[in-house]
PDB file of N, CA and C in Angstrom:
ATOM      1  N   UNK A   1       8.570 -16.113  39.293  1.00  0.00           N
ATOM      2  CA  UNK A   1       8.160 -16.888  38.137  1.00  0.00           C
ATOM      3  C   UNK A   1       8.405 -16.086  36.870  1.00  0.00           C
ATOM      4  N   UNK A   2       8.612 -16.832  36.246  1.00  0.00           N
ATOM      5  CA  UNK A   2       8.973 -16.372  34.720  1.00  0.00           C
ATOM      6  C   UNK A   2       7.824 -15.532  33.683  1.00  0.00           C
ATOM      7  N   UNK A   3       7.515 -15.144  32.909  1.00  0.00           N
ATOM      8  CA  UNK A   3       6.727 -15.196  31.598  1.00  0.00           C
ATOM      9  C   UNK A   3       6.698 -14.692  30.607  1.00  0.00           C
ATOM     10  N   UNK A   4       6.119 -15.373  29.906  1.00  0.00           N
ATOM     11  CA  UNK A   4       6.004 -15.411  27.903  1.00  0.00           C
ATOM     12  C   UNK A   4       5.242 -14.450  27.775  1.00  0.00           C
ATOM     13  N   UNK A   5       6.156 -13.690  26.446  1.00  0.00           N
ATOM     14  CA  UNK A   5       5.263 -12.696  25.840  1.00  0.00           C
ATOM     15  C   UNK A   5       4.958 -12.981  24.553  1.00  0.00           C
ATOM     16  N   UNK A   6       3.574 -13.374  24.132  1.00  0.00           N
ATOM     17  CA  UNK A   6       2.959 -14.228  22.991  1.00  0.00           C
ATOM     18  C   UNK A   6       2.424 -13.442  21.647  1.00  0.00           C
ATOM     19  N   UNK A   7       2.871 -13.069  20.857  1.00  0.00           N
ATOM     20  CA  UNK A   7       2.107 -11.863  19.425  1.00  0.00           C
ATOM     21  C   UNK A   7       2.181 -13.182  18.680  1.00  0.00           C
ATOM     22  N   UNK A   8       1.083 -12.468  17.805  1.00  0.00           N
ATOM     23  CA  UNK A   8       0.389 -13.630  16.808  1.00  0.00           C
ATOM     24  C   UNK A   8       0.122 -12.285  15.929  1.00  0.00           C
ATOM     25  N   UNK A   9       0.595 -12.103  14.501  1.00  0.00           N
ATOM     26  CA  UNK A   9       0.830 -10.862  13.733  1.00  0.00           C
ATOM     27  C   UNK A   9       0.510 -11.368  12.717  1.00  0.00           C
ATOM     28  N   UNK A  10      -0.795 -10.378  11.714  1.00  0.00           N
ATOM     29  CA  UNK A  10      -0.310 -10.366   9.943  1.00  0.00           C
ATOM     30  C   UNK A  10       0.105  -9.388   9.765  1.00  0.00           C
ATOM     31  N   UNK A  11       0.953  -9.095   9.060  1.00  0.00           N
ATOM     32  CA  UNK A  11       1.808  -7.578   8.509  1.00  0.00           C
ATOM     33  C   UNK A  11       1.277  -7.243   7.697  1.00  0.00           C
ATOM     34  N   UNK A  12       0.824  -6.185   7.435  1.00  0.00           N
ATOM     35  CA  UNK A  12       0.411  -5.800   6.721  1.00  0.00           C
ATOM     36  C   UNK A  12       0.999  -4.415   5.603  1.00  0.00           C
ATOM     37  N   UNK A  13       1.900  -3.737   6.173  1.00  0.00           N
ATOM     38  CA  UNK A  13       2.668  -3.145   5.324  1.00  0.00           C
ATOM     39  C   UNK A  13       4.335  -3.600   5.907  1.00  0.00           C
ATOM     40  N   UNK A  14       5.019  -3.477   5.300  1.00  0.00           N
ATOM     41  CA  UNK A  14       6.579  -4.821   5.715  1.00  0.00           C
ATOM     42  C   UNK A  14       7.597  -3.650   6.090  1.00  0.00           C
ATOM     43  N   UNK A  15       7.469  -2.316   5.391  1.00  0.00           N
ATOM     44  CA  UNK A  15       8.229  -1.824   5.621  1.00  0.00           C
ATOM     45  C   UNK A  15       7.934  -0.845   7.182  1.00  0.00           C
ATOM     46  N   UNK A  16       6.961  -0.545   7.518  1.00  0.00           N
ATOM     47  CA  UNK A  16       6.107   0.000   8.884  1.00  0.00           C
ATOM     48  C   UNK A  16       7.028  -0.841   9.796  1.00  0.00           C
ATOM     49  N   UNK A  17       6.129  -2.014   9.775  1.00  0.00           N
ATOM     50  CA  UNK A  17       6.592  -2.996  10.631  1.00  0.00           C
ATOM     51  C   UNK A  17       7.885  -3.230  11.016  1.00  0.00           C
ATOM     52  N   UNK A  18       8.630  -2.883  10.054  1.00  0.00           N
ATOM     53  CA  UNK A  18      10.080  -3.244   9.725  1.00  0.00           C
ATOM     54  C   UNK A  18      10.756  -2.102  11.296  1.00  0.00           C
ATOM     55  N   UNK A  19       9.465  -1.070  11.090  1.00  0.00           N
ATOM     56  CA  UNK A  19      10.413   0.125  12.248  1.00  0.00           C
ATOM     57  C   UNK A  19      10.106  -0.064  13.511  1.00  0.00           C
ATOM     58  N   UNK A  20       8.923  -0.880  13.823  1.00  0.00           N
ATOM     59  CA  UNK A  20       8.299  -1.172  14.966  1.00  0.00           C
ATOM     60  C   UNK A  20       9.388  -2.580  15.562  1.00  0.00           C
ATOM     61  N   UNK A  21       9.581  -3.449  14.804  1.00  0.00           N
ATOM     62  CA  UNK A  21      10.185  -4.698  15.251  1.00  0.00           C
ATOM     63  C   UNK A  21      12.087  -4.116  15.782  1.00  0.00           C
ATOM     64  N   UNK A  22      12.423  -3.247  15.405  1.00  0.00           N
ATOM     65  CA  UNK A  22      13.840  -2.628  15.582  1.00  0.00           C
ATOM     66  C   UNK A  22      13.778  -1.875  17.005  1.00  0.00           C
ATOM     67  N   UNK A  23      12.550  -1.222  17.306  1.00  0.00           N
ATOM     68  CA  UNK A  23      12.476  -0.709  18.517  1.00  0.00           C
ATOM     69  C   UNK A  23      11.790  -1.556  19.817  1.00  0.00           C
ATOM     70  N   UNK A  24      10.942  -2.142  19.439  1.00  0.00           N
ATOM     71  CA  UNK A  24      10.270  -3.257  20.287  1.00  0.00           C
ATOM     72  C   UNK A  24      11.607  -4.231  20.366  1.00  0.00           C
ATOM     73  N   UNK A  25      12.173  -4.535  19.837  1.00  0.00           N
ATOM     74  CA  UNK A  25      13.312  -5.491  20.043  1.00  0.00           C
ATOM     75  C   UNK A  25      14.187  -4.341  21.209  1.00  0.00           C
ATOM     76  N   UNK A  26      14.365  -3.594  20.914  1.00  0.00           N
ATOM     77  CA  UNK A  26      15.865  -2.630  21.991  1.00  0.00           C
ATOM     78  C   UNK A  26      14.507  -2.676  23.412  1.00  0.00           C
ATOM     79  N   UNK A  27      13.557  -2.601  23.280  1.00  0.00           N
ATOM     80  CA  UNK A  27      12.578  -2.507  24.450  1.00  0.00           C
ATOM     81  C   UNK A  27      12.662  -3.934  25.655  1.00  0.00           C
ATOM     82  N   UNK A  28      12.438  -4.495  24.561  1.00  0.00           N
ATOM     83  CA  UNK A  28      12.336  -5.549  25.015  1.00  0.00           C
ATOM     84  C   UNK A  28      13.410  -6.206  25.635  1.00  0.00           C
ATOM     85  N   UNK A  29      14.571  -6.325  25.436  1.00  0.00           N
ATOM     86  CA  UNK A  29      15.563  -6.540  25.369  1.00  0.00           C
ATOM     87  C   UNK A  29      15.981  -5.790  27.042  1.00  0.00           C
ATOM     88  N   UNK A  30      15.915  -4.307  26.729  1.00  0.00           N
ATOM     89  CA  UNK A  30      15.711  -3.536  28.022  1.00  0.00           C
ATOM     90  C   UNK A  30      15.222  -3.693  29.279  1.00  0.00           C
ATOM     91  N   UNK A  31      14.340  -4.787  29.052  1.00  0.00           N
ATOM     92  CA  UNK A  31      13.396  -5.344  30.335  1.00  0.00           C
ATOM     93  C   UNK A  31      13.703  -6.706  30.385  1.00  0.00           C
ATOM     94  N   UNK A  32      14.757  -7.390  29.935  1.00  0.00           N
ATOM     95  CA  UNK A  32      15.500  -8.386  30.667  1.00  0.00           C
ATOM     96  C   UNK A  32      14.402  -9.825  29.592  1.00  0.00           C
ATOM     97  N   UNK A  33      13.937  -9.101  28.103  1.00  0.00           N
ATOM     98  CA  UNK A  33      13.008 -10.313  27.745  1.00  0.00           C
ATOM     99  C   UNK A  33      14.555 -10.431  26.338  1.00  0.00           C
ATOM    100  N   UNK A  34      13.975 -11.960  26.250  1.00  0.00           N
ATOM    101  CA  UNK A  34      14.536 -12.871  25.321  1.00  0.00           C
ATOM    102  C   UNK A  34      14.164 -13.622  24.277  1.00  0.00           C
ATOM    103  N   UNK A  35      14.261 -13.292  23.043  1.00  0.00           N
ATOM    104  CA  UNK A  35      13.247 -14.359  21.963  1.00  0.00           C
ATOM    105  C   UNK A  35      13.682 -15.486  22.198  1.00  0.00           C
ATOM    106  N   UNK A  36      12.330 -16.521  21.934  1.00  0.00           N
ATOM    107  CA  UNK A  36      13.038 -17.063  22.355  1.00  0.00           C
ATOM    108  C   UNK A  36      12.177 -18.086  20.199  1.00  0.00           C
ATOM    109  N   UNK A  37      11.628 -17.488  19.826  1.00  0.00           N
ATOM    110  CA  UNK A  37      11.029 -17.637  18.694  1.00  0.00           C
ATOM    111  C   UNK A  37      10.788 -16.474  18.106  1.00  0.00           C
ATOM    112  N   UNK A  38      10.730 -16.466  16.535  1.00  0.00           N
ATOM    113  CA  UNK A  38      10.663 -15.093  15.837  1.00  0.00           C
ATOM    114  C   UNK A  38      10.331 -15.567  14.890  1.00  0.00           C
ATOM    115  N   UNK A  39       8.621 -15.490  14.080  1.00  0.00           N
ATOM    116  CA  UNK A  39       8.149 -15.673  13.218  1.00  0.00           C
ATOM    117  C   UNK A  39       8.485 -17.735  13.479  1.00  0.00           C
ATOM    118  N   UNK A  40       9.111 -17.915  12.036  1.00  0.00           N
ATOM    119  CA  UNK A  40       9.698 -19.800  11.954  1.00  0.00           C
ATOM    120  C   UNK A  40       8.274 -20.004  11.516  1.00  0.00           C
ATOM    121  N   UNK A  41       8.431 -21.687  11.351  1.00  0.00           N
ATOM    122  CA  UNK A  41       7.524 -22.758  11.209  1.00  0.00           C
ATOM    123  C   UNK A  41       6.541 -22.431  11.904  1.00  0.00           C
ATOM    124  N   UNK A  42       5.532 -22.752  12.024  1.00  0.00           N
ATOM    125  CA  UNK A  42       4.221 -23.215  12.941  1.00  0.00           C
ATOM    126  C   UNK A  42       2.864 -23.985  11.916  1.00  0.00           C
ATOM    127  N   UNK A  43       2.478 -24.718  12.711  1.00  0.00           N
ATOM    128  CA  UNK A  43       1.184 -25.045  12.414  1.00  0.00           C
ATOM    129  C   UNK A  43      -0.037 -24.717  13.106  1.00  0.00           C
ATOM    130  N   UNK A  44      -1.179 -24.186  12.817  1.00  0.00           N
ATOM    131  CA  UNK A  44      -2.190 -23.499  12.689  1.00  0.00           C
ATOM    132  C   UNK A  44      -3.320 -24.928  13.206  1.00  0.00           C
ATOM    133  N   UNK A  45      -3.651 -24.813  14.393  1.00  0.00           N
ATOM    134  CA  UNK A  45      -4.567 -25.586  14.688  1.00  0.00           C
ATOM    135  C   UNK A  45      -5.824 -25.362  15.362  1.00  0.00           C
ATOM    136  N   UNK A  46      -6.364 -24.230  16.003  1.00  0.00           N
ATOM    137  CA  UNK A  46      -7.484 -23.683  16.173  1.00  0.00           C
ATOM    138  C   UNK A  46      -7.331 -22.452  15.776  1.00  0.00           C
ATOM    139  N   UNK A  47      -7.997 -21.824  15.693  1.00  0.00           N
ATOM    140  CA  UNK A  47      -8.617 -19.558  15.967  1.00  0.00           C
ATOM    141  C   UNK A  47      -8.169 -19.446  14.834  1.00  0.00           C
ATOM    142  N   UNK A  48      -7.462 -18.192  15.454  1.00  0.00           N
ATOM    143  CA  UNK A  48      -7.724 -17.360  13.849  1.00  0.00           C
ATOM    144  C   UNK A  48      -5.796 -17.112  13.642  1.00  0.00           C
ATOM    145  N   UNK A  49      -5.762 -17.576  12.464  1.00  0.00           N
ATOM    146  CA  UNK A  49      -3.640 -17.329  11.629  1.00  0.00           C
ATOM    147  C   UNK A  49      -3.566 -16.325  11.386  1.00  0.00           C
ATOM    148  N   UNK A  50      -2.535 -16.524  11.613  1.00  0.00           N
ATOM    149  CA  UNK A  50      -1.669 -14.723  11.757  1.00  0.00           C
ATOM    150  C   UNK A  50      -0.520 -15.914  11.338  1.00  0.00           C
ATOM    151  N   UNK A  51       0.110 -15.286   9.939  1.00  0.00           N
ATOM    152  CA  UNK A  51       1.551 -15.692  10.008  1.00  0.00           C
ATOM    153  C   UNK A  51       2.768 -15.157  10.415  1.00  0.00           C
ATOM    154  N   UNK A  52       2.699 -14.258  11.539  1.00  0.00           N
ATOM    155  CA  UNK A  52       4.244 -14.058  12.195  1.00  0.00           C
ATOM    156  C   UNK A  52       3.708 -14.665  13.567  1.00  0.00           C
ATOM    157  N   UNK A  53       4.404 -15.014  14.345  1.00  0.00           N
ATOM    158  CA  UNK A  53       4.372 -15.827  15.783  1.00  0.00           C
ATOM    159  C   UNK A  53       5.708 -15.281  16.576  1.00  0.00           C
ATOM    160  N   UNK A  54       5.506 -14.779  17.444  1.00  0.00           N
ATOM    161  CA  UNK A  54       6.899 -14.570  18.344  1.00  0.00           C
ATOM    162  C   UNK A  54       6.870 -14.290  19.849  1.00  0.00           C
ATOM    163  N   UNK A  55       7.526 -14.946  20.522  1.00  0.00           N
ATOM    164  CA  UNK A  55       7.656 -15.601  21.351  1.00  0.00           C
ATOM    165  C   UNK A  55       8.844 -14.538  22.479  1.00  0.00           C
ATOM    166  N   UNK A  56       8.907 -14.315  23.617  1.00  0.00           N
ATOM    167  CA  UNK A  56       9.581 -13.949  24.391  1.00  0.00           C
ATOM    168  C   UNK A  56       9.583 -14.239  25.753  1.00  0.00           C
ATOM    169  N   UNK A  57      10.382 -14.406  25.908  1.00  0.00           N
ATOM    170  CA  UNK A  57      10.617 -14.815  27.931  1.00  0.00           C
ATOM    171  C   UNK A  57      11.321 -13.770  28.271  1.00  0.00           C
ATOM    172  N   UNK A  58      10.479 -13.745  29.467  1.00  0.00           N
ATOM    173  CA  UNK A  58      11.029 -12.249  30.769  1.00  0.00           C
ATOM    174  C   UNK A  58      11.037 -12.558  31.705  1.00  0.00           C
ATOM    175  N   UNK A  59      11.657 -12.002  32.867  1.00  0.00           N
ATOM    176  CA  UNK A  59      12.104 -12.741  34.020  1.00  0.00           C
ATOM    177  C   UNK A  59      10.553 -13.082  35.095  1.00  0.00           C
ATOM    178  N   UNK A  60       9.980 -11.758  34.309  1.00  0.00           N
ATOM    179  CA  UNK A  60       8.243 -12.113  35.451  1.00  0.00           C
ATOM    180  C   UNK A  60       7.527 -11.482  34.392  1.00  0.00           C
ATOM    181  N   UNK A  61       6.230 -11.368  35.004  1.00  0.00           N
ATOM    182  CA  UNK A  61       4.789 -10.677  34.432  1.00  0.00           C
ATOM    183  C   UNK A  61       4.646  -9.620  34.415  1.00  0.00           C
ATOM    184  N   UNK A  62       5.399  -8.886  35.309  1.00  0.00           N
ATOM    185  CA  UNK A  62       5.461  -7.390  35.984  1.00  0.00           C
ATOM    186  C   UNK A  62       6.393  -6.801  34.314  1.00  0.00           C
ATOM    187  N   UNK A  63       7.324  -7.395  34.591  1.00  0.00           N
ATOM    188  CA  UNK A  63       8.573  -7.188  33.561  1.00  0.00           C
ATOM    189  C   UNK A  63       7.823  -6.823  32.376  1.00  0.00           C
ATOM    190  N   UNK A  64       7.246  -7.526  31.820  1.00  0.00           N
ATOM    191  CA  UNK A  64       6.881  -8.188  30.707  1.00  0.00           C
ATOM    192  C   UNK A  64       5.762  -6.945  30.223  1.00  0.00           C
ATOM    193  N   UNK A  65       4.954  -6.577  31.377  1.00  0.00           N
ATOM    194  CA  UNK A  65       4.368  -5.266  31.241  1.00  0.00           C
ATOM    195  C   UNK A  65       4.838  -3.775  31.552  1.00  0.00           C
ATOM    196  N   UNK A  66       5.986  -4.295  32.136  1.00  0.00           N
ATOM    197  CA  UNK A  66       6.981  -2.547  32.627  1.00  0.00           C
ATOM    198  C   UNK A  66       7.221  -2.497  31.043  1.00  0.00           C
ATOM    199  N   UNK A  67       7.640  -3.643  30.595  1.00  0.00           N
ATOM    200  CA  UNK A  67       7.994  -3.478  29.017  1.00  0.00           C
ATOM    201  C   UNK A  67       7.136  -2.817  27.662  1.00  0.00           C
ATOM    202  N   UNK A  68       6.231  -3.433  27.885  1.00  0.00           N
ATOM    203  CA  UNK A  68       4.404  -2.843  26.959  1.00  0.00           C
ATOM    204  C   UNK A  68       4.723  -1.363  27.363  1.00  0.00           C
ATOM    205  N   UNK A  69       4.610  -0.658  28.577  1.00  0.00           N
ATOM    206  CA  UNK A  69       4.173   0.326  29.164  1.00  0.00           C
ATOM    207  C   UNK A  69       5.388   1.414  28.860  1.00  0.00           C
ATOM    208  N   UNK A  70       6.695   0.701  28.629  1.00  0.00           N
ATOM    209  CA  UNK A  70       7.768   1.886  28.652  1.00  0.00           C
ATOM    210  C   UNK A  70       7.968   2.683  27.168  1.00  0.00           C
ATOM    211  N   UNK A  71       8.360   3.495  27.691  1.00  0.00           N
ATOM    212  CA  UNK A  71       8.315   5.072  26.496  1.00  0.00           C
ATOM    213  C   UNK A  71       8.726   4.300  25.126  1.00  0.00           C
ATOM    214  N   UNK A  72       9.910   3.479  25.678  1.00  0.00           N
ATOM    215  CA  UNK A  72      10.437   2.666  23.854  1.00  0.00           C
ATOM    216  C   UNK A  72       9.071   1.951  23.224  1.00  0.00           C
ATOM    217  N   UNK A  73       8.730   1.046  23.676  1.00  0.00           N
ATOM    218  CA  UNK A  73       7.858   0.156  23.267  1.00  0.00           C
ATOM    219  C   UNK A  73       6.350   1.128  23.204  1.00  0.00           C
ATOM    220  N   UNK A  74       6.199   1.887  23.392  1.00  0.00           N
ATOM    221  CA  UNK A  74       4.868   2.863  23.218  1.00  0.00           C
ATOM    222  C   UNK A  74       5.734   3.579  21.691  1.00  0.00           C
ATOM    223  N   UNK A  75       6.523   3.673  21.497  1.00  0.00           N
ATOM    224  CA  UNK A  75       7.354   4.713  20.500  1.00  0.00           C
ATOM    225  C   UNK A  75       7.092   3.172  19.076  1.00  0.00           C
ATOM    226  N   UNK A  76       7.544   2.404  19.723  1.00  0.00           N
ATOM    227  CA  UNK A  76       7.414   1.019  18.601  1.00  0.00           C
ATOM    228  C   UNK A  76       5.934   0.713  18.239  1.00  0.00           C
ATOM    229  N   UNK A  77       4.926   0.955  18.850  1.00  0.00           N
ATOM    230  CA  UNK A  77       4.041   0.760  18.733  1.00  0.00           C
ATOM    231  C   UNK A  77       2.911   1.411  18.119  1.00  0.00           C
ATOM    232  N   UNK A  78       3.514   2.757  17.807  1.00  0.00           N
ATOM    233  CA  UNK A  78       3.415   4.019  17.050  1.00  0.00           C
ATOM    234  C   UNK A  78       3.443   3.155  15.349  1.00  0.00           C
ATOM    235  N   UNK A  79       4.359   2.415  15.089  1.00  0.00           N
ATOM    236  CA  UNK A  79       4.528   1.978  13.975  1.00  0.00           C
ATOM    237  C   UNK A  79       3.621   0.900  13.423  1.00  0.00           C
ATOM    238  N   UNK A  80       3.286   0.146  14.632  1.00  0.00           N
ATOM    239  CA  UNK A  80       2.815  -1.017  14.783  1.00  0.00           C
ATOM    240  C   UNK A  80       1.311  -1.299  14.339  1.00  0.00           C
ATOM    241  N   UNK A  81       0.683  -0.301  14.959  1.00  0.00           N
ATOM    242  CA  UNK A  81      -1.011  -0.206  14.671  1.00  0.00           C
ATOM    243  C   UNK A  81      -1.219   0.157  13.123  1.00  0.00           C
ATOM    244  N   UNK A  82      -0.388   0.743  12.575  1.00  0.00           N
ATOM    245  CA  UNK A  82      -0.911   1.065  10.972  1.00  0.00           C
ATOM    246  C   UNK A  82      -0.335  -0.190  10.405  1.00  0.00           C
ATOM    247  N   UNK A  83       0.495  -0.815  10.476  1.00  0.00           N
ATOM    248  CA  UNK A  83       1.555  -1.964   9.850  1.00  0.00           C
ATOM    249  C   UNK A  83       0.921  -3.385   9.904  1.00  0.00           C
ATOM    250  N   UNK A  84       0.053  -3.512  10.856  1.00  0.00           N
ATOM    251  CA  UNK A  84      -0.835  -4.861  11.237  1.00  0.00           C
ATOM    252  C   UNK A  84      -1.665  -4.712  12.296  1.00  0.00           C
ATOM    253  N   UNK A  85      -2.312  -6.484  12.052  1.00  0.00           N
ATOM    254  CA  UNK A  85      -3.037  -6.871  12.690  1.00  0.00           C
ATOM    255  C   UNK A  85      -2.863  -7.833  13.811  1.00  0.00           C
ATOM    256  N   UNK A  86      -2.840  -7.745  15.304  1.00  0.00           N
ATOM    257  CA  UNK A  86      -2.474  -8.600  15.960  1.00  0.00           C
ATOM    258  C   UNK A  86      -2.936  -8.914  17.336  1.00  0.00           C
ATOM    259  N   UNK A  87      -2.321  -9.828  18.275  1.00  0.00           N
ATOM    260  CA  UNK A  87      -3.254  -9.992  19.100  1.00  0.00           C
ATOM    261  C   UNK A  87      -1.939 -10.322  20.169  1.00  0.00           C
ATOM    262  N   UNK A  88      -1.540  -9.679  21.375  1.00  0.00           N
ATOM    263  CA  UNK A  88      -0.469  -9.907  22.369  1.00  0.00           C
ATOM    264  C   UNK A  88      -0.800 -10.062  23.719  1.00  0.00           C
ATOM    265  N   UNK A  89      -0.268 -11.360  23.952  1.00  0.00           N
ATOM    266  CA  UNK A  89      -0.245 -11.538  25.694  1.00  0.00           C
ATOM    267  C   UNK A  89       0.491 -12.182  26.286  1.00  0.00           C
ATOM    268  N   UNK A  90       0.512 -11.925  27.567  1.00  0.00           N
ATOM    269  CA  UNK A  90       1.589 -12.403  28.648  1.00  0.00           C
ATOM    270  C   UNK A  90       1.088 -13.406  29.239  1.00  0.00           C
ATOM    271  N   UNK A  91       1.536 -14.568  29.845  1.00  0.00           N
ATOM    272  CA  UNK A  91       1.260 -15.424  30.303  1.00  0.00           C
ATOM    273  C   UNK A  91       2.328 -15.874  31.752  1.00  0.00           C
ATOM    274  N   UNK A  92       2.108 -16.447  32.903  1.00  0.00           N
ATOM    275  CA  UNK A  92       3.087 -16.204  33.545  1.00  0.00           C
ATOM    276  C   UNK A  92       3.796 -18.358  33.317  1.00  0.00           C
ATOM    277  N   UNK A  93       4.633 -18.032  33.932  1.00  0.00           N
ATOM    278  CA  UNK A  93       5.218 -19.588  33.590  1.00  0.00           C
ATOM    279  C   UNK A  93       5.392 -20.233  34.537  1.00  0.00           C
ATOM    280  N   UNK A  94       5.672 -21.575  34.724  1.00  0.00           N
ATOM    281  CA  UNK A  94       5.671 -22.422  36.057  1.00  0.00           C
ATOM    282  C   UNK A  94       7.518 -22.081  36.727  1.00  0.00           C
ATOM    283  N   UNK A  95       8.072 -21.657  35.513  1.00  0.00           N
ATOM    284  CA  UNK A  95      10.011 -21.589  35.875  1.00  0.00           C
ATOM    285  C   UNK A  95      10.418 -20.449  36.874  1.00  0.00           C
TER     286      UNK A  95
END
């Protein structure tokens, strides 16, 4: 089975962020995930807004956390915690 990797982000400094999203992307990417959304449109209908939204599919759940867990994405994430505020999870999919 497939699954989505779900961030819901406010940025808070643009240029931080700017170094975290360049390496989390080669990470991600690395573990077989795919945007499949990046930031765009959305409408805001319960909890709490965050205006960046982004979206990724990976081949499984496992993936999706080999990904969180690997040296790149710990290195991206270095950037990430001072740059914003956010909230990330995996979900597995019916595909």
């Amino acid at each position: 089975m497939g699954a989505l990797w779900i961030a819901h982000v406010t940025v808070t400094d643009e240029e931080e962020y700017a170094k975290y999203a360049a390496i989390a992307t080669q990470a991600i990417a690395e573990h077989g995930g795919v945007f499949i959304a990046r930031g765009g449109r959305y409408i805001q209908l319960e909890g709490q807004e965050r205006p960046r939204n982004v979206v990724a599919r990976f081949p499984s759940v496992e993936a999706a956390e080999a990904c969180y867990n690997s040296p790149t994405y710990q290195r991206a994430l270095q950037h990430a915690h001072n740059a914003s505020e956010r909230e990330l999870l995996v979900v597995e999919t019916d595909e």
